[in-house]
N, C-alpha and C. Protein backbone atom coordinates (compact mmCIF):
# COMPACT_ATOMS: atom_id res chain seq x y z
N UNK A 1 -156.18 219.68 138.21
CA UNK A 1 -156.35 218.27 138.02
C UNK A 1 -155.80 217.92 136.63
N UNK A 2 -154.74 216.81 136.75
CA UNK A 2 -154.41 216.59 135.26
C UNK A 2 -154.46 214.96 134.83
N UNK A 3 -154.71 214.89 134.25
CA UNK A 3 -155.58 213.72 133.58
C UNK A 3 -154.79 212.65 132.53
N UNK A 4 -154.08 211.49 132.29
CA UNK A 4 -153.15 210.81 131.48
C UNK A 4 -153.66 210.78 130.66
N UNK A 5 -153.60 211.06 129.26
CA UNK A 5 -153.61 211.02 127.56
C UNK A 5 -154.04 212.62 127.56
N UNK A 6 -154.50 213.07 128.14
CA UNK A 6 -154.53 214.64 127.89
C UNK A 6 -153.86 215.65 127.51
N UNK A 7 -152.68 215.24 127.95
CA UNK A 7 -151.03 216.09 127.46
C UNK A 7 -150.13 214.44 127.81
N UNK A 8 -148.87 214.61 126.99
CA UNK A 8 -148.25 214.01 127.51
C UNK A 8 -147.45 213.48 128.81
N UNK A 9 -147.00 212.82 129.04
CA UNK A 9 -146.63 211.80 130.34
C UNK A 9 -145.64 213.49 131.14
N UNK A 10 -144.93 213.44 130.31
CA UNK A 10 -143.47 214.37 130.60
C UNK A 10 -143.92 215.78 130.94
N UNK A 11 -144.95 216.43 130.29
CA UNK A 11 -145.83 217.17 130.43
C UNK A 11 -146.76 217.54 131.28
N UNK A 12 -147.28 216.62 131.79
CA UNK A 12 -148.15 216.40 132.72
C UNK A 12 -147.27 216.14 134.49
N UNK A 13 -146.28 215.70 134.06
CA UNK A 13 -145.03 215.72 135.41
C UNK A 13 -144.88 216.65 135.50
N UNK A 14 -144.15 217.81 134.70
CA UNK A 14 -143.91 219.28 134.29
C UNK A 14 -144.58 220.16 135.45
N UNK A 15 -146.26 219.81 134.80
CA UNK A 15 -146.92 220.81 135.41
C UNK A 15 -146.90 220.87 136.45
N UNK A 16 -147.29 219.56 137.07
CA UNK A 16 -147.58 218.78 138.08
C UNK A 16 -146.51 219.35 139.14
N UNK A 17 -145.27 219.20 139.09
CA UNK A 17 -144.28 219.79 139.77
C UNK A 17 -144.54 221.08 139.95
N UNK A 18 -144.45 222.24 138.84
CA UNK A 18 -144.70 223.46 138.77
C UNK A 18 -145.85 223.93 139.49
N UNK A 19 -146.61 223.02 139.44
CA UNK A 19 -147.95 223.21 140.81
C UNK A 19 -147.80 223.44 142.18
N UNK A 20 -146.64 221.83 142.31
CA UNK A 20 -147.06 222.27 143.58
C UNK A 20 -145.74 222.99 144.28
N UNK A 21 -144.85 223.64 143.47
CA UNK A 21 -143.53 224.16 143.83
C UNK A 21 -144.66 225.74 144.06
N UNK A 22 -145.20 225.92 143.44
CA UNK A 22 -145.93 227.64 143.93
C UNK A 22 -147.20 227.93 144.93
N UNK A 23 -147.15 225.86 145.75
CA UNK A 23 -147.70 226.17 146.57
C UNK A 23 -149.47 225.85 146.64
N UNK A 24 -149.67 225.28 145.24
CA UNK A 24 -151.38 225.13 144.74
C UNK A 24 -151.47 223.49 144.76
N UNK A 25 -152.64 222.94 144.91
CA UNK A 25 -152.66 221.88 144.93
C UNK A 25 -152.76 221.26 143.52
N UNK A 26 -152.48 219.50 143.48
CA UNK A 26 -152.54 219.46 142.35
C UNK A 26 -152.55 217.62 142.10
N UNK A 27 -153.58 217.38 141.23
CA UNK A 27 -153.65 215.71 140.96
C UNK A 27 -153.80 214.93 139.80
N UNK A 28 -152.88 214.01 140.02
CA UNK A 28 -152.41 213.53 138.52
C UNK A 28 -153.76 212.18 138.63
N UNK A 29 -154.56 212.10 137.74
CA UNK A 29 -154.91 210.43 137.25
C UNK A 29 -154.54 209.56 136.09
N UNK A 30 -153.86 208.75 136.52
CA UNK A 30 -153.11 207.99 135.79
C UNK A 30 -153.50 206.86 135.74
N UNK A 31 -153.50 205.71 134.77
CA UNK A 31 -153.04 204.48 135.31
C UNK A 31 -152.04 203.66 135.13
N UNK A 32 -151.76 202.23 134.91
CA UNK A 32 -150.46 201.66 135.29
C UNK A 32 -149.58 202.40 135.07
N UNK A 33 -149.57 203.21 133.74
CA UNK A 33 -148.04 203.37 133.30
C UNK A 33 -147.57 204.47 134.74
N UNK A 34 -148.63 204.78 135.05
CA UNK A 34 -147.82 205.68 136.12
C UNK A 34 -147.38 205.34 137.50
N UNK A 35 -147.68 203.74 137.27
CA UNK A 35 -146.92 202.87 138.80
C UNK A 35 -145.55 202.23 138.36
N UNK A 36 -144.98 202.85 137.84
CA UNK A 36 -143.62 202.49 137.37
C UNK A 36 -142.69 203.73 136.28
N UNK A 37 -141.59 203.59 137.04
CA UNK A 37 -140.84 204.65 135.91
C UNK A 37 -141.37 206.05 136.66
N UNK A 38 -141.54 206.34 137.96
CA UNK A 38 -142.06 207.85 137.57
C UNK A 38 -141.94 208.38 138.90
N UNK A 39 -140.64 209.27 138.80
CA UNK A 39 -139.65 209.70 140.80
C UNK A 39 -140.59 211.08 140.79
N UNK A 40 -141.06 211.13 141.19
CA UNK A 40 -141.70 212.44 142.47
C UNK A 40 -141.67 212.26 144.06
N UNK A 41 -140.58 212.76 144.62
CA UNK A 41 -140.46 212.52 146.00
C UNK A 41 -141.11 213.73 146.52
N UNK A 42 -140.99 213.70 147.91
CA UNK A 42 -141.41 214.38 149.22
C UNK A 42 -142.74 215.23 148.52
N UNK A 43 -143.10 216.77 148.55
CA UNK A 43 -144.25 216.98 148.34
C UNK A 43 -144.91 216.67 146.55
N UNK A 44 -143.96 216.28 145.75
CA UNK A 44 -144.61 216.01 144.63
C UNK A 44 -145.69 214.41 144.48
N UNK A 45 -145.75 213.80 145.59
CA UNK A 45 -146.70 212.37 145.92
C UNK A 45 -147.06 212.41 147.34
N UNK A 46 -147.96 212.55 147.68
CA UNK A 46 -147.85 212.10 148.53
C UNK A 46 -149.36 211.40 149.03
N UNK A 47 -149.83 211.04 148.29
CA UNK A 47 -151.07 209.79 148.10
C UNK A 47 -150.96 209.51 146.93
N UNK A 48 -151.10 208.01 146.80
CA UNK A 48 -151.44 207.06 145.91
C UNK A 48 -152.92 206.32 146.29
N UNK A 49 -153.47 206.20 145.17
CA UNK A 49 -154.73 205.71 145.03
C UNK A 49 -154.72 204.41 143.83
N UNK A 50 -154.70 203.23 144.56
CA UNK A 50 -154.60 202.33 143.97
C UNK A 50 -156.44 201.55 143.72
N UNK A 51 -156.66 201.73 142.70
CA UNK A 51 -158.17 201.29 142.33
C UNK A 51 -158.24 199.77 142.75
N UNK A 52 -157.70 199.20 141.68
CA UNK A 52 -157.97 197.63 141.34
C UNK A 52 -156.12 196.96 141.91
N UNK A 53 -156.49 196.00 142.16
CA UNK A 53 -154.92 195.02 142.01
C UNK A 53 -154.54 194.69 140.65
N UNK A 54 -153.29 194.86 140.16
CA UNK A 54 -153.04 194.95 139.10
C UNK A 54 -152.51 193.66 138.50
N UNK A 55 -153.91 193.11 138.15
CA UNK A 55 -153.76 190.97 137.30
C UNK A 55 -153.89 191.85 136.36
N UNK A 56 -152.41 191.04 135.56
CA UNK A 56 -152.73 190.94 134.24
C UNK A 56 -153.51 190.17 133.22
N UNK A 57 -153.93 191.19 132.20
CA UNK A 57 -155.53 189.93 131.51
C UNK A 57 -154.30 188.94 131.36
N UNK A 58 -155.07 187.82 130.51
CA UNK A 58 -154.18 186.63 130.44
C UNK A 58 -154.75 186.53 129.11
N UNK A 59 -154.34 187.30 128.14
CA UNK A 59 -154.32 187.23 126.94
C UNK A 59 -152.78 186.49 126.10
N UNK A 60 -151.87 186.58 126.63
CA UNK A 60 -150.32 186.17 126.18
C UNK A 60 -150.49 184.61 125.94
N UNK A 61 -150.18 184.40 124.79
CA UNK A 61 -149.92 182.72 124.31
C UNK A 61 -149.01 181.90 125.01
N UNK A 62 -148.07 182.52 125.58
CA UNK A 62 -146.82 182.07 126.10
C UNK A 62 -147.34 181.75 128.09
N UNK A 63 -147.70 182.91 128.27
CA UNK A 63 -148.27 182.61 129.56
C UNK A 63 -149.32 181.49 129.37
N UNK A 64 -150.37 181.76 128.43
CA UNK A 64 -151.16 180.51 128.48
C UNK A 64 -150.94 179.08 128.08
N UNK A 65 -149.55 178.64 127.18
CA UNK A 65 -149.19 178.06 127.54
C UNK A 65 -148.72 177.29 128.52
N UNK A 66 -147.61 178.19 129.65
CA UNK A 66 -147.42 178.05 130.55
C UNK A 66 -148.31 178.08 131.92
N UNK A 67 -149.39 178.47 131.82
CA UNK A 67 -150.38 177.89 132.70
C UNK A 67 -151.11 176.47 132.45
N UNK A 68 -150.99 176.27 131.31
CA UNK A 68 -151.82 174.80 130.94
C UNK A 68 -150.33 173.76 131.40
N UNK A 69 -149.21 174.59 130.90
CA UNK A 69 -148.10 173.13 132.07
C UNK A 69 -148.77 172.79 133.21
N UNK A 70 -148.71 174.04 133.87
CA UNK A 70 -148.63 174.13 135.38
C UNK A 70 -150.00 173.41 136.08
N UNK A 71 -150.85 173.72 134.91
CA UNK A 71 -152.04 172.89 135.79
C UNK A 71 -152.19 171.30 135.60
N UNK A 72 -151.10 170.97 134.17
CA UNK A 72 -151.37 170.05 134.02
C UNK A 72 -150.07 168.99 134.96
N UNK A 73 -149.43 169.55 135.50
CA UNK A 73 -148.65 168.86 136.72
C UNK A 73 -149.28 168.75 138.15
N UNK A 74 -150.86 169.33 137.98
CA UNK A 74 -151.72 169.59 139.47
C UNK A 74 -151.27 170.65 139.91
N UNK A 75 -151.24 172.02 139.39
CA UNK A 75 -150.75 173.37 140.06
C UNK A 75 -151.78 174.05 140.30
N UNK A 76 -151.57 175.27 140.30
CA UNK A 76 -152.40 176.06 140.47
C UNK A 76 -152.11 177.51 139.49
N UNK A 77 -152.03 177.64 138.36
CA UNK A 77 -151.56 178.34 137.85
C UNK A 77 -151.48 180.26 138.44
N UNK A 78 -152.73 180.40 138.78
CA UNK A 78 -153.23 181.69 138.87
C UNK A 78 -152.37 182.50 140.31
N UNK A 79 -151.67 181.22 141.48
CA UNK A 79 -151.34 181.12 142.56
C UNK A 79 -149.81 181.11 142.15
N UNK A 80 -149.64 180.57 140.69
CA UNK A 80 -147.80 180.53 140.84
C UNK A 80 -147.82 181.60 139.37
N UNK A 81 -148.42 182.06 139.14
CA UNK A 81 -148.30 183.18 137.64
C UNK A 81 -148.79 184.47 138.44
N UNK A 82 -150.32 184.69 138.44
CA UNK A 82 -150.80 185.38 138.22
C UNK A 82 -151.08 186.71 139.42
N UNK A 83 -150.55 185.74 140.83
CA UNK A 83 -150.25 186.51 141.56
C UNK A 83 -149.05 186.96 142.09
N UNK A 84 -148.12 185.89 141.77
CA UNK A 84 -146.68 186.94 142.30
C UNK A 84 -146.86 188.42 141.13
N UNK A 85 -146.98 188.01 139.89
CA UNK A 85 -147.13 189.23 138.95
C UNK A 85 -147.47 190.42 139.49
N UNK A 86 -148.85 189.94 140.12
CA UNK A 86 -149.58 191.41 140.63
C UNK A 86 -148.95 191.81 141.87
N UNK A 87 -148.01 190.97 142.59
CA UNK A 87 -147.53 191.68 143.83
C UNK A 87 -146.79 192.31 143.67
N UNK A 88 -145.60 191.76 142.28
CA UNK A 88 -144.31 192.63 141.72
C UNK A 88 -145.61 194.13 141.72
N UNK A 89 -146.20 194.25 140.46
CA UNK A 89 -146.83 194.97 140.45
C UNK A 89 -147.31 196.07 141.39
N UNK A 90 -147.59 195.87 142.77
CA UNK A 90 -148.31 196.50 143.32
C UNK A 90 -147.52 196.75 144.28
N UNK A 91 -146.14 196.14 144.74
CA UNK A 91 -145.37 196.93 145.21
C UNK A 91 -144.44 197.66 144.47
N UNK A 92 -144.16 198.01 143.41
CA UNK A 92 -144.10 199.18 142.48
C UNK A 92 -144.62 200.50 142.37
N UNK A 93 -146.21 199.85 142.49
CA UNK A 93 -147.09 200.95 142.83
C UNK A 93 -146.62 202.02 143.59
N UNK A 94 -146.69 200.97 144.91
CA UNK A 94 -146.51 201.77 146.27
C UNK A 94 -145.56 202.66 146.15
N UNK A 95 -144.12 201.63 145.88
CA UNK A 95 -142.89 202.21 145.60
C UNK A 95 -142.72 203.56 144.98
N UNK A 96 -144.29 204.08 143.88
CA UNK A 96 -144.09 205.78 143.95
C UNK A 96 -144.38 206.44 144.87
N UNK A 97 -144.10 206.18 146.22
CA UNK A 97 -144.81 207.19 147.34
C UNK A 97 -143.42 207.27 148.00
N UNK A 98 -142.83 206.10 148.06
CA UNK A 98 -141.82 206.34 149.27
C UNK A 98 -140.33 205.98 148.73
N UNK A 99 -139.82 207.68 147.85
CA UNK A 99 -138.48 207.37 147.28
C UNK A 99 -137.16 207.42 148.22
N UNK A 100 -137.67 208.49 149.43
CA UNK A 100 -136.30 208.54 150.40
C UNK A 100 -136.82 208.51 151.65
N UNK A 101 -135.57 208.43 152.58
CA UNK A 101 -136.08 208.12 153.58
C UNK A 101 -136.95 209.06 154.28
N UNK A 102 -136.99 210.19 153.71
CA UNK A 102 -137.91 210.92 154.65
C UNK A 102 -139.15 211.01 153.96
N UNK A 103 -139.69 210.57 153.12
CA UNK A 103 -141.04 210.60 152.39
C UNK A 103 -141.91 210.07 153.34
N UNK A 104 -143.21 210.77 153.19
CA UNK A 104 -144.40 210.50 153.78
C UNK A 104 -145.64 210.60 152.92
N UNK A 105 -146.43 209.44 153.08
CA UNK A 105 -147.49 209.98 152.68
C UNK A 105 -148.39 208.27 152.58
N UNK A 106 -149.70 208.82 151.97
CA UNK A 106 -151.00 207.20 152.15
C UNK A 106 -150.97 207.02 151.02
N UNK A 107 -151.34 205.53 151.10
CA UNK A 107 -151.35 204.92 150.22
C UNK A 107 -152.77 204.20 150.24
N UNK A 108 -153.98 204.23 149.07
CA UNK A 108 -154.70 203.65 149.34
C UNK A 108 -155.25 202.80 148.14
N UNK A 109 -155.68 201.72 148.79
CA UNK A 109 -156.03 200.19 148.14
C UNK A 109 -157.33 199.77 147.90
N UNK A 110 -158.46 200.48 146.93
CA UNK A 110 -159.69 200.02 146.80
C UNK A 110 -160.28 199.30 146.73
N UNK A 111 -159.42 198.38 146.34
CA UNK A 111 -159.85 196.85 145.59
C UNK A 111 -159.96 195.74 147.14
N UNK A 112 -160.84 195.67 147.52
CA UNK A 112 -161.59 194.55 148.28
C UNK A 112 -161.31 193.32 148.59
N UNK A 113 -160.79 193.37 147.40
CA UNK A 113 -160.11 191.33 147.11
C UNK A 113 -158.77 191.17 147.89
N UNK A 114 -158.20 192.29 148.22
CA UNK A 114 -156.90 191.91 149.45
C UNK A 114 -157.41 191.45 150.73
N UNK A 115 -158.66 191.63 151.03
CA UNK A 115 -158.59 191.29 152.36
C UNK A 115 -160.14 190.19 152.18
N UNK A 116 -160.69 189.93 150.93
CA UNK A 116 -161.65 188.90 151.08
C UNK A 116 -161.12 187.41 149.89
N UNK A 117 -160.07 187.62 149.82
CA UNK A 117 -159.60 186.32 149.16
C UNK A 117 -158.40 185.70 149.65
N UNK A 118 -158.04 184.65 149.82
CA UNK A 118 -157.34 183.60 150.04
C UNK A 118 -155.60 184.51 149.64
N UNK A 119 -155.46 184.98 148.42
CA UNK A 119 -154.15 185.25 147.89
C UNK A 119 -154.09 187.09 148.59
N UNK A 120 -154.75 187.81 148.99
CA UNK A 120 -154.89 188.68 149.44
C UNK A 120 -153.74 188.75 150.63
N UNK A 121 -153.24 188.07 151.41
CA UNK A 121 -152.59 188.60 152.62
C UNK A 121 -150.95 188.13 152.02
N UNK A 122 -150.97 187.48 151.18
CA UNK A 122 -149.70 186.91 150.63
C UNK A 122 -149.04 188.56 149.45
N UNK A 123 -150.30 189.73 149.28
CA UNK A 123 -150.20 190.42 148.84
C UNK A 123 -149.66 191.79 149.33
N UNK A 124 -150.53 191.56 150.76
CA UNK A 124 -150.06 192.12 151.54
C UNK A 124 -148.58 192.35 152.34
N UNK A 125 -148.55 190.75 152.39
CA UNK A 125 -146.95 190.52 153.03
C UNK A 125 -146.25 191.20 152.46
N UNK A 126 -145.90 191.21 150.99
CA UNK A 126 -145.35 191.71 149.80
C UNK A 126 -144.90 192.85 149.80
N UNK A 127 -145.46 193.81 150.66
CA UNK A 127 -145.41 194.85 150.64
C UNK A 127 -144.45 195.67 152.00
N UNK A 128 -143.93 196.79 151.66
CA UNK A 128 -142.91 197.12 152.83
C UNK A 128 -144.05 197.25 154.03
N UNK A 129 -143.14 197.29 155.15
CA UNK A 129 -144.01 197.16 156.88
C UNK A 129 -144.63 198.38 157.21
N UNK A 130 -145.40 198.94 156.16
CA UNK A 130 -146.20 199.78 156.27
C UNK A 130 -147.29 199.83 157.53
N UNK A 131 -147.85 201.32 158.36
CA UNK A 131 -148.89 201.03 159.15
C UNK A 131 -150.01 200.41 158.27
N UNK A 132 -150.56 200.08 158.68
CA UNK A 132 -151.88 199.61 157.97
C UNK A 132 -153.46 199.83 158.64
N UNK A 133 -154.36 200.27 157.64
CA UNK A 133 -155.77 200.39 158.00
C UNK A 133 -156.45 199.70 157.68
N UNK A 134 -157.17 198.89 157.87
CA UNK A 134 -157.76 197.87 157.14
C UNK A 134 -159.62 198.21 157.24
N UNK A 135 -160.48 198.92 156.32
CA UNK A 135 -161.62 198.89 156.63
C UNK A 135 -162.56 197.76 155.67
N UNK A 136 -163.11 197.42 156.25
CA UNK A 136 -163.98 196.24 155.51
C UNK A 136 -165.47 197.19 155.44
């Protein structure tokens, strides 16, 4: 089991490979930085475990600017910012599971709020035509 800030990023790929090339199992926990930037095809991924949907806080001056436009034209800011963001986002995610065409493997989505909120299926769409399980 290898763990992000524990050894480095490059390091922790290293092993990770070297694991499972001799045949032993082996699991990386990461977070964001490791839903982007990071090719392990066929047996080096083959589950992703996605905790939360990935909103960004809304700490940025510039975004919060730009949400006080948007609401102040009658928008909806959180609906035209805050969720395409997280869909870029979260099909990225995915996108480390399935680099070629022959990759296989699950992908799973903890976070609740895809299938009990309003912006949830627009999240879904987002995403390649994956089978899907849906347990409530």
């Amino acid at each position: 089991m290898l763990a992000q800030d524990a050894l480095p990023k490059r390091e922790l790929i290293e092993r990770h490979r070297a694991a499972v090339d001799k045949g032993k199992g082996s699991i990386i926990f990461g977070l964001a930085s490791f839903a982007e930037g990071i090719d392990l095809p066929g047996d080096y991924l083959t589950h992703v475990v996605i905790t939360r949907l990935p909103f960004a806080v809304p700490d940025d001056p510039v975004g919060a600017t730009l949400a006080e436009w948007i609401e102040s034209q009658g928008g909806n800011a959180f609906m035209r910012i805050s969720v395409p963001d997280a869909s870029i986002k979260l099909v990225q995610a995915c996108g480390r599971l399935i680099r070629k065409e022959s990759d296989r493997g699950t992908i799973t989505l903890l976070d609740k709020r895809v299938i009990t909120r309003r912006y949830g299926q627009a999240l879904l769409d987002a995403l390649p035509p994956f089978r899907r399980e849906i347990s409530r």
